[in-house]
Protein backbone atom coordinates (compact mmCIF):
# COMPACT_ATOMS: atom_id res chain seq x y z
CA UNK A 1 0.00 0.00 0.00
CA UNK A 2 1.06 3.51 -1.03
CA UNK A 3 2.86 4.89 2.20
CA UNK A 4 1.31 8.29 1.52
CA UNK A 5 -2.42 6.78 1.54
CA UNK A 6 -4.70 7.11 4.73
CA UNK A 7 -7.25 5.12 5.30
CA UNK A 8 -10.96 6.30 6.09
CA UNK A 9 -13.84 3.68 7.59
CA UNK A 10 -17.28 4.74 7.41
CA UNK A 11 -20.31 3.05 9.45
CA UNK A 12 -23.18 4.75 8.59
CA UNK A 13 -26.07 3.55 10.43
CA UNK A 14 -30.00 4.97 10.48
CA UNK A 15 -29.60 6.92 13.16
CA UNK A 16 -25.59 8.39 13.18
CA UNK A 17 -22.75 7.72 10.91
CA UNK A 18 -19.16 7.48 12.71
CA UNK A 19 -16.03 7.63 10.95
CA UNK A 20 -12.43 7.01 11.54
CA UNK A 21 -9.04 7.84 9.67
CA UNK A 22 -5.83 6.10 10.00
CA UNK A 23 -2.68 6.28 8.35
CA UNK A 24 -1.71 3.60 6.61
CA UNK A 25 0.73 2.18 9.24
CA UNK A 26 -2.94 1.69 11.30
CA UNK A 27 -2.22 4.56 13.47
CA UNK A 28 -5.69 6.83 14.39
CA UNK A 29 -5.29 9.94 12.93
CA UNK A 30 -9.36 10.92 13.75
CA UNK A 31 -12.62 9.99 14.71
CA UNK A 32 -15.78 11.88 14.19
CA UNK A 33 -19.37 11.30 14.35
CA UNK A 34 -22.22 13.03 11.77
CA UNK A 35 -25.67 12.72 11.03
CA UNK A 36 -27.84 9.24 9.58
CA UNK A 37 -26.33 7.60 6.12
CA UNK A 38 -29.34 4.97 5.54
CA UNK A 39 -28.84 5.53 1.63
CA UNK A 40 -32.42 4.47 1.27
CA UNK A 41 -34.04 7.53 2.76
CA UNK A 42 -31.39 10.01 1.10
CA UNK A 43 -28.39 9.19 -0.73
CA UNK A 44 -27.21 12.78 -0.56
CA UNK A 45 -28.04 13.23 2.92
CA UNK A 46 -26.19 10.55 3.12
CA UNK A 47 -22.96 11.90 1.75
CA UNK A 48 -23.35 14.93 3.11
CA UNK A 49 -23.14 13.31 6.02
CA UNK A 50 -19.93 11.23 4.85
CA UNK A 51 -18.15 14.26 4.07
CA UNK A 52 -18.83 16.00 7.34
CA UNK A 53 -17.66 12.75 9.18
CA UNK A 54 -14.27 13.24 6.66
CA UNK A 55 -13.92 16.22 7.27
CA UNK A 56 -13.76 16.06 10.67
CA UNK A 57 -11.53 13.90 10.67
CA UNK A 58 -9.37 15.76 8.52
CA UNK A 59 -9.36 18.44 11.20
CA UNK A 60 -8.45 16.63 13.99
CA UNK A 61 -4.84 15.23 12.02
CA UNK A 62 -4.31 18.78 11.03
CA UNK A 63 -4.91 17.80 7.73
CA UNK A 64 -7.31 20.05 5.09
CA UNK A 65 -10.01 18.92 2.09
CA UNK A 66 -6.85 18.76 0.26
CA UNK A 67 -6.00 16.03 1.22
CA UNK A 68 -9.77 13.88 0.37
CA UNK A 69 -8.05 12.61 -2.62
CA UNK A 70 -5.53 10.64 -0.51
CA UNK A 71 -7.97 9.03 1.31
CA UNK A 72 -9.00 5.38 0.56
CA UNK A 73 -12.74 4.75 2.29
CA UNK A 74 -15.01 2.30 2.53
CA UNK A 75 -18.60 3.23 2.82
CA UNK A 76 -20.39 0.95 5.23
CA UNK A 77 -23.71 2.25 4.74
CA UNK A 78 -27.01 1.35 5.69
CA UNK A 79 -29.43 0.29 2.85
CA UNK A 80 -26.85 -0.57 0.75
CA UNK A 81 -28.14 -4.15 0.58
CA UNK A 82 -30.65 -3.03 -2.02
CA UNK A 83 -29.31 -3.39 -5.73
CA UNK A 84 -30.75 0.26 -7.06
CA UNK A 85 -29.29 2.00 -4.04
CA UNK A 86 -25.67 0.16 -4.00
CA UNK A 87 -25.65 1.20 -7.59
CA UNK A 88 -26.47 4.69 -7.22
CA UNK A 89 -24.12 5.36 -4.22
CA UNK A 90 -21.44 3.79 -6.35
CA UNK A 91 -22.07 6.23 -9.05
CA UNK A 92 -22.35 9.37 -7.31
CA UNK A 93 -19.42 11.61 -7.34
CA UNK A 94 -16.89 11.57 -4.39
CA UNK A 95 -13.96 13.49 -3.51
CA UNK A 96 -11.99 10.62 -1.61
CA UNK A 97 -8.98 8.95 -3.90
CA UNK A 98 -10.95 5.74 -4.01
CA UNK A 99 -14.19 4.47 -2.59
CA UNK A 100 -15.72 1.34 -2.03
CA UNK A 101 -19.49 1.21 -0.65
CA UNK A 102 -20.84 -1.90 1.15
CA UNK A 103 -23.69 -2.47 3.42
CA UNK A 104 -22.87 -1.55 7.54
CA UNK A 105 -23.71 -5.36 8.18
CA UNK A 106 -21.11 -6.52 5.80
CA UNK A 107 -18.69 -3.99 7.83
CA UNK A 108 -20.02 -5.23 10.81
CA UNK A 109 -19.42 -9.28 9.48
CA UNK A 110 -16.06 -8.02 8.99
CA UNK A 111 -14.69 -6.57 12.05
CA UNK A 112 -16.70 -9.10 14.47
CA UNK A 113 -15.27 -12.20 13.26
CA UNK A 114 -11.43 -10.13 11.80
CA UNK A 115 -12.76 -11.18 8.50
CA UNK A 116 -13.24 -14.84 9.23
CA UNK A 117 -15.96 -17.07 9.00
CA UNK A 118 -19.00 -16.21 11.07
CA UNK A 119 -22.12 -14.19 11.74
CA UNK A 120 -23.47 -10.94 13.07
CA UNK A 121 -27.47 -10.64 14.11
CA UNK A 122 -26.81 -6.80 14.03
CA UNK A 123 -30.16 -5.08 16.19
CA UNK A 124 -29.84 -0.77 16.07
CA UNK A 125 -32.54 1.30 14.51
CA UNK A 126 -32.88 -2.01 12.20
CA UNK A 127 -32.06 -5.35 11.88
CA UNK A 128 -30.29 -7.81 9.83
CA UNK A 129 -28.58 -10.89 9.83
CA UNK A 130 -25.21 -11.22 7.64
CA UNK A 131 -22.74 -13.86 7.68
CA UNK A 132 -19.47 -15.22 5.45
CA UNK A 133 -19.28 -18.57 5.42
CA UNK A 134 -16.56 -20.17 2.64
CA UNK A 135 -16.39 -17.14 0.48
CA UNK A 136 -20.07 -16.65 0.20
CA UNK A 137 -21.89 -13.93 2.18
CA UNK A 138 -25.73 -14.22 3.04
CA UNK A 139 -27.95 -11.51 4.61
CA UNK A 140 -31.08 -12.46 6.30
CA UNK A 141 -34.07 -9.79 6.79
CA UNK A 142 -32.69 -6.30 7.25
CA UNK A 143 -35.91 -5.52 4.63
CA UNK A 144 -36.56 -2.19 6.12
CA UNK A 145 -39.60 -0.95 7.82
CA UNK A 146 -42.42 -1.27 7.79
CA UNK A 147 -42.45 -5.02 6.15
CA UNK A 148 -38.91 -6.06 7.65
CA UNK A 149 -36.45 -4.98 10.28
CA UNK A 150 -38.50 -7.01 13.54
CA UNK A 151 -36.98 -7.04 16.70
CA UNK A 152 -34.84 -3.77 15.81
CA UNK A 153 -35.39 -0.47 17.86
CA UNK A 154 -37.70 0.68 15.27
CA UNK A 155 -39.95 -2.33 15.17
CA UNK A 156 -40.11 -1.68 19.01
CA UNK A 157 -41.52 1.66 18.69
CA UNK A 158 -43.75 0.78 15.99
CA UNK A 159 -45.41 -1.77 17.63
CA UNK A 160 -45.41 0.23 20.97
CA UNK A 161 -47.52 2.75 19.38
CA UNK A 162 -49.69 0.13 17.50
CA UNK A 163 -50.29 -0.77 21.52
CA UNK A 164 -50.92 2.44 22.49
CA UNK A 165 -53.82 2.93 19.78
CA UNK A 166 -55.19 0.17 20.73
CA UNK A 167 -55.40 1.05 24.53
CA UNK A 168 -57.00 4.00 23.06
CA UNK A 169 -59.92 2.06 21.62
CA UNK A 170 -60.28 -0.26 24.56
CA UNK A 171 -58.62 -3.42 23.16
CA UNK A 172 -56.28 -3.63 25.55
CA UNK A 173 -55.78 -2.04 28.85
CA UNK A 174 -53.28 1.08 29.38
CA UNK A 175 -49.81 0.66 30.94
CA UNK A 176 -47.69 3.07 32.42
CA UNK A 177 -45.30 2.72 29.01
CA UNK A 178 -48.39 2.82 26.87
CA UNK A 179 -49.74 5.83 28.64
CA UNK A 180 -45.81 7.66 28.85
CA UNK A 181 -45.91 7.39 24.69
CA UNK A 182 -49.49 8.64 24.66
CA UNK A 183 -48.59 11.70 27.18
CA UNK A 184 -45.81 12.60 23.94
CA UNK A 185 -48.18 13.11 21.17
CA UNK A 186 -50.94 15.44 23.32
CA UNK A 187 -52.80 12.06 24.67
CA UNK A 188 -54.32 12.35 20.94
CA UNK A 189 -54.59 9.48 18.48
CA UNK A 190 -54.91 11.47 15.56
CA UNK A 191 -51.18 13.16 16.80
CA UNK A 192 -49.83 9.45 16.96
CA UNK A 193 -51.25 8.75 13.27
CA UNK A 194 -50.15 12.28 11.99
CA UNK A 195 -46.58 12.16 13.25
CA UNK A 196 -45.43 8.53 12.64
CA UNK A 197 -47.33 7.28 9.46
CA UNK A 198 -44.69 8.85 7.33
CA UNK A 199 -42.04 9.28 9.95
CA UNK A 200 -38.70 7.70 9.22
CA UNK A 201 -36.95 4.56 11.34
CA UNK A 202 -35.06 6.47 13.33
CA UNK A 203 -38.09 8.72 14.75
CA UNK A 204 -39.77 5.15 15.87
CA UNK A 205 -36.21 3.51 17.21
CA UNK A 206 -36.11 7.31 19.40
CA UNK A 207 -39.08 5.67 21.43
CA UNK A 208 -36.82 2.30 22.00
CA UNK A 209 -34.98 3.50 25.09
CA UNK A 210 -38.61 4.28 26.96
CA UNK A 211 -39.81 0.89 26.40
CA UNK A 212 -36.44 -0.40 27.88
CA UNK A 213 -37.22 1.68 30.63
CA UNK A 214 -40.29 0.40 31.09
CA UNK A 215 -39.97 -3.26 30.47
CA UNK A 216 -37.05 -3.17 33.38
CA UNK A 217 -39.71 -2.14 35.53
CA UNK A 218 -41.94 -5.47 34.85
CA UNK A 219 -44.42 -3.36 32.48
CA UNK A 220 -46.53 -6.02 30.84
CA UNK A 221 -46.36 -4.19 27.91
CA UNK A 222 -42.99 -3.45 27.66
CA UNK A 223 -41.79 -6.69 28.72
CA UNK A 224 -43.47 -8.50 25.77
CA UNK A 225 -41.94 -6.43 23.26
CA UNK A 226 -38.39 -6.95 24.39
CA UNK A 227 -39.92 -10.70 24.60
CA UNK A 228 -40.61 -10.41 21.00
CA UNK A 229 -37.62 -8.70 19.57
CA UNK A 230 -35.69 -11.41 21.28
CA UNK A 231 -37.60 -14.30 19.56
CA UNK A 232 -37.40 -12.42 16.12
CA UNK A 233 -33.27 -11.82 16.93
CA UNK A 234 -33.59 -15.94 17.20
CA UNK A 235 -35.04 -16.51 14.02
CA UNK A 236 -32.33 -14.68 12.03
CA UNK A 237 -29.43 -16.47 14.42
CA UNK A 238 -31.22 -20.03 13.82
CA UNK A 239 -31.01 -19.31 9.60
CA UNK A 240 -27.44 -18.00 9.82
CA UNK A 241 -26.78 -21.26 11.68
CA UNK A 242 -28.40 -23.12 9.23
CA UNK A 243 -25.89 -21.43 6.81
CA UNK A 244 -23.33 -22.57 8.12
CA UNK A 245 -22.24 -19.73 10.16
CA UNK A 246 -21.52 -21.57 13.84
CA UNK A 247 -20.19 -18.11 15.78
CA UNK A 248 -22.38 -15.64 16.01
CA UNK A 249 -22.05 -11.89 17.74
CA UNK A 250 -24.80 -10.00 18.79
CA UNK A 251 -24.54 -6.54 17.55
CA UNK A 252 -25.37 -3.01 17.81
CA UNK A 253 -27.01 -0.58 20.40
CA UNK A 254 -30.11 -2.75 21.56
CA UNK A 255 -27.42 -5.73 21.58
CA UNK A 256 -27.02 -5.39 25.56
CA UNK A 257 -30.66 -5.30 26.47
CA UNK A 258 -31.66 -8.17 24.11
CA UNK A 259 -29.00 -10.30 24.97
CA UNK A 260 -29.98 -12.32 27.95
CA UNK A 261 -33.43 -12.79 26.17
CA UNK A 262 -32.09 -15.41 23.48
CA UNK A 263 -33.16 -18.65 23.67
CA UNK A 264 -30.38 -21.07 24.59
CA UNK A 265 -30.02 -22.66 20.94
CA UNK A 266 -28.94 -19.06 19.99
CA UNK A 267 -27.08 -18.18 23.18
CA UNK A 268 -24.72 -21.29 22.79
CA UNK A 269 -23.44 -19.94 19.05
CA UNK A 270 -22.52 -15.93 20.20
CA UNK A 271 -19.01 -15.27 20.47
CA UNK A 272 -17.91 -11.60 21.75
CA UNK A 273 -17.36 -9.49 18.86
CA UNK A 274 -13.35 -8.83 18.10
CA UNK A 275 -14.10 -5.57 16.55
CA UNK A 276 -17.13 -3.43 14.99
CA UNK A 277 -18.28 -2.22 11.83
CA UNK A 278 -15.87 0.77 11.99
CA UNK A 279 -12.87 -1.41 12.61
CA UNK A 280 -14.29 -3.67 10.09
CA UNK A 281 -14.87 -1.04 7.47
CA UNK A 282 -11.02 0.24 8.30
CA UNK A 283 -10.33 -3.69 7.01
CA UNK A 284 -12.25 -3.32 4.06
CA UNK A 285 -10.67 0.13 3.14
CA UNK A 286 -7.03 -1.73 3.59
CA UNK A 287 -8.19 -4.46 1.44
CA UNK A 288 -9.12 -2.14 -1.31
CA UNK A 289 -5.98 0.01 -0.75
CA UNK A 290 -3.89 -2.99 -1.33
CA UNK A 291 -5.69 -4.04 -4.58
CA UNK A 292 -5.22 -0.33 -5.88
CA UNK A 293 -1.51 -0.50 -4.94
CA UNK A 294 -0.94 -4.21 -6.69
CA UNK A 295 -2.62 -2.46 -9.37
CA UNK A 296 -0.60 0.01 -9.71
């Protein structure tokens, strides 16, 4: 690899994209966070949000935009899993040296297992499954909301507020959680329906960290969910198996909470995760640095 090259990794997520920039000798040189990068609700938002991450970065080495063109990223973005976006984020102008874009599971694959063989149930905003197993990589769900994405912070909040509605009509009886989410749109239902029927993941995943809340204080309501996410988490670790992927890590910001919910058939395959999808995306942007250079 070109010793003057530096080396950007890019995990853009639904909710925040984080970046790092290393030399190439592996040395940090910056670390930044920016806005969402879920190419599927914005691919220029997206990169906007890139750049500002790069930039950053930039900064922090003492380093200026002119040096972008040195830079050898990979994109780890979420949404990139679907063909028409991949395609148009690989076409859109950049001003790195060279860019590769990949999905932030892939990344995530990546830096869990050092590039090995393995799996990643990866639970955030969304959810997905991804796993390399002999050369071959497989993704499972990760479909987006609202026909995909169960067990993922979003899918909590959705179906919280599907809950609350229904207290509303009498179906079901209130809760302090389903009364709490009420109390934020003006105790209205048409509020609720306004908001959130066009609202994007992330607004639903904000409500995640209130059902936590709630479930860790025995609410019925709250406890099934996290009961639910868990058993959806199992169905993407019980395909991956099925794959062939044997180790398994547990991913992302819900990870913690969701964890010791698992049934034991999925509990006996995780493995701690060696790294995450920014170290993994660092691998990725190595990877492609050393092609260019061999190239060369």
């Amino acid at each position: 690899m070109n010793a003057n090259a530096l080396l950007l990794g890019v995990d853009g997520g639904g909710t925040r994209s984080r970046a790092r920039l290393c030399a190439s000798s592996g040395s940090k040189l910056g670390e930044a966070t920016a806005g969402p990068a879920n190419i599927r609700f914005g691919l220029e938002q997206s990169f906007t949000a890139v750049l500002e991450a790069a930039t950053q970065c930039l900064g922090q080495a003492g380093l200026s935009s002119g040096d972008l063109r040195r830079i050898v990223a990979c994109l780890a973005l979420a949404g990139a899993s679907e063909p028409a976006e991949l395609s148009a984020a690989q076409k859109r102008k950049h001003p790195f040296g060279k860019a590769i874009v990949t999905t932030d599971a892939h990344a995530a694959c990546v830096g869990a297992h050092r590039g090995q063989d393995g799996g990643v149930v990866v639970v955030g905003t969304g959810s997905v499954g991804w796993a390399q197993v002999k050369g071959r990589h497989y993704r499972v769900g990760g479909w987006g909301l609202p026909i995909s994405d169960e067990g993922s912070g979003a899918w909590l909040g959705c179906e919280a507020l599907r809950r609350v509605l229904w207290a509303h009509d009498g179906r079901i009886a209130w809760t302090g959680l389903l009364t709490a989410l009420f109390d934020r749109f003006e105790s209205n239902p048409h509020v609720v329906v306004r908001e959130m029927s066009a609202a994007a993941p992330r607004r639903f995943a904000a409500l995640a960290p209130l059902i936590i809340e709630h479930a860790s204080r025995q609410d019925p309501v709250g406890a099934e969910l996290l009961r639910l996410a868990a058993g959806h988490l199992d169905a993407l670790a019980q395909r991956l198996v099925a794959l062939g992927a044997e180790r398994l890590a547990l991913v992302g910001g819900l990870a913690p909470h969701l964890e010791p919910l698992l049934a034991p058939a999925t509990r006996r395959h995780l493995v701690a995760p060696v790294g995450d999808a920014l170290q993994g995306a660092l691998q990725l942007a190595r990877a492609a640095a050393d092609s260019l250079a061999a190239v060369e």
